[in-house]
Protein backbone atom coordinates (compact mmCIF):
# COMPACT_ATOMS: atom_id res chain seq x y z
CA UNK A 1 122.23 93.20 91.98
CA UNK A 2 119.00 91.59 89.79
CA UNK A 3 116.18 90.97 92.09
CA UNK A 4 113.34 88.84 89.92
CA UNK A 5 109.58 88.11 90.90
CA UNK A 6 109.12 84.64 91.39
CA UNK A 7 106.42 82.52 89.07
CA UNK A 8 103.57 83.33 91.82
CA UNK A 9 104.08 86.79 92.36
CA UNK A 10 104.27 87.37 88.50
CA UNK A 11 100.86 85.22 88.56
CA UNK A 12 99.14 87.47 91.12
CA UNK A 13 100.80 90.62 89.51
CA UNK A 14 98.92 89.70 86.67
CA UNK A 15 95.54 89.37 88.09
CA UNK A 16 95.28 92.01 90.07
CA UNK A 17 96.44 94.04 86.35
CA UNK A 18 94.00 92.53 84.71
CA UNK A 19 91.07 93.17 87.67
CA UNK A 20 91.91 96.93 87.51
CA UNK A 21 92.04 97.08 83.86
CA UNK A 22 88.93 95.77 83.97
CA UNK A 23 87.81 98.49 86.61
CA UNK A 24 89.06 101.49 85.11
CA UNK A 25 89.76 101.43 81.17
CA UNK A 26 86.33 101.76 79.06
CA UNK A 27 85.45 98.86 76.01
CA UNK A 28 86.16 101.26 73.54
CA UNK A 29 88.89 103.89 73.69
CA UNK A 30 91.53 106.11 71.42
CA UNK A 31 95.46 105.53 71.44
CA UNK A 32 96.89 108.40 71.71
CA UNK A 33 100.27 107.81 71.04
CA UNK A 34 102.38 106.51 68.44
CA UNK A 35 105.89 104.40 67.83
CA UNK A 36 107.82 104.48 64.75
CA UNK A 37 111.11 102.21 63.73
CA UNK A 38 113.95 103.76 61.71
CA UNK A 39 116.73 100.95 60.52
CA UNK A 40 119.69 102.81 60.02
């Protein structure tokens, strides 16, 4: 069974990500991480 967020919820999903990214994650920060592609 697929269960899907309507428009709004996606909407308010969205702003309330945004407000705590806002809150919590500094200007300036380091990525820690990395991603690589290999095409076989």
């Amino acid at each position: 069974m697929f269960i899907s967020l309507t428009e709004e919820e996606i909407r308010q999903w969205e702003q309330e990500h945004t407000r705590l990214l806002e809150e919590i994650v500094p200007d300036k920060f380091d990525i820690l991480h990395y991603g690589a592609i290999a095409e076989l």
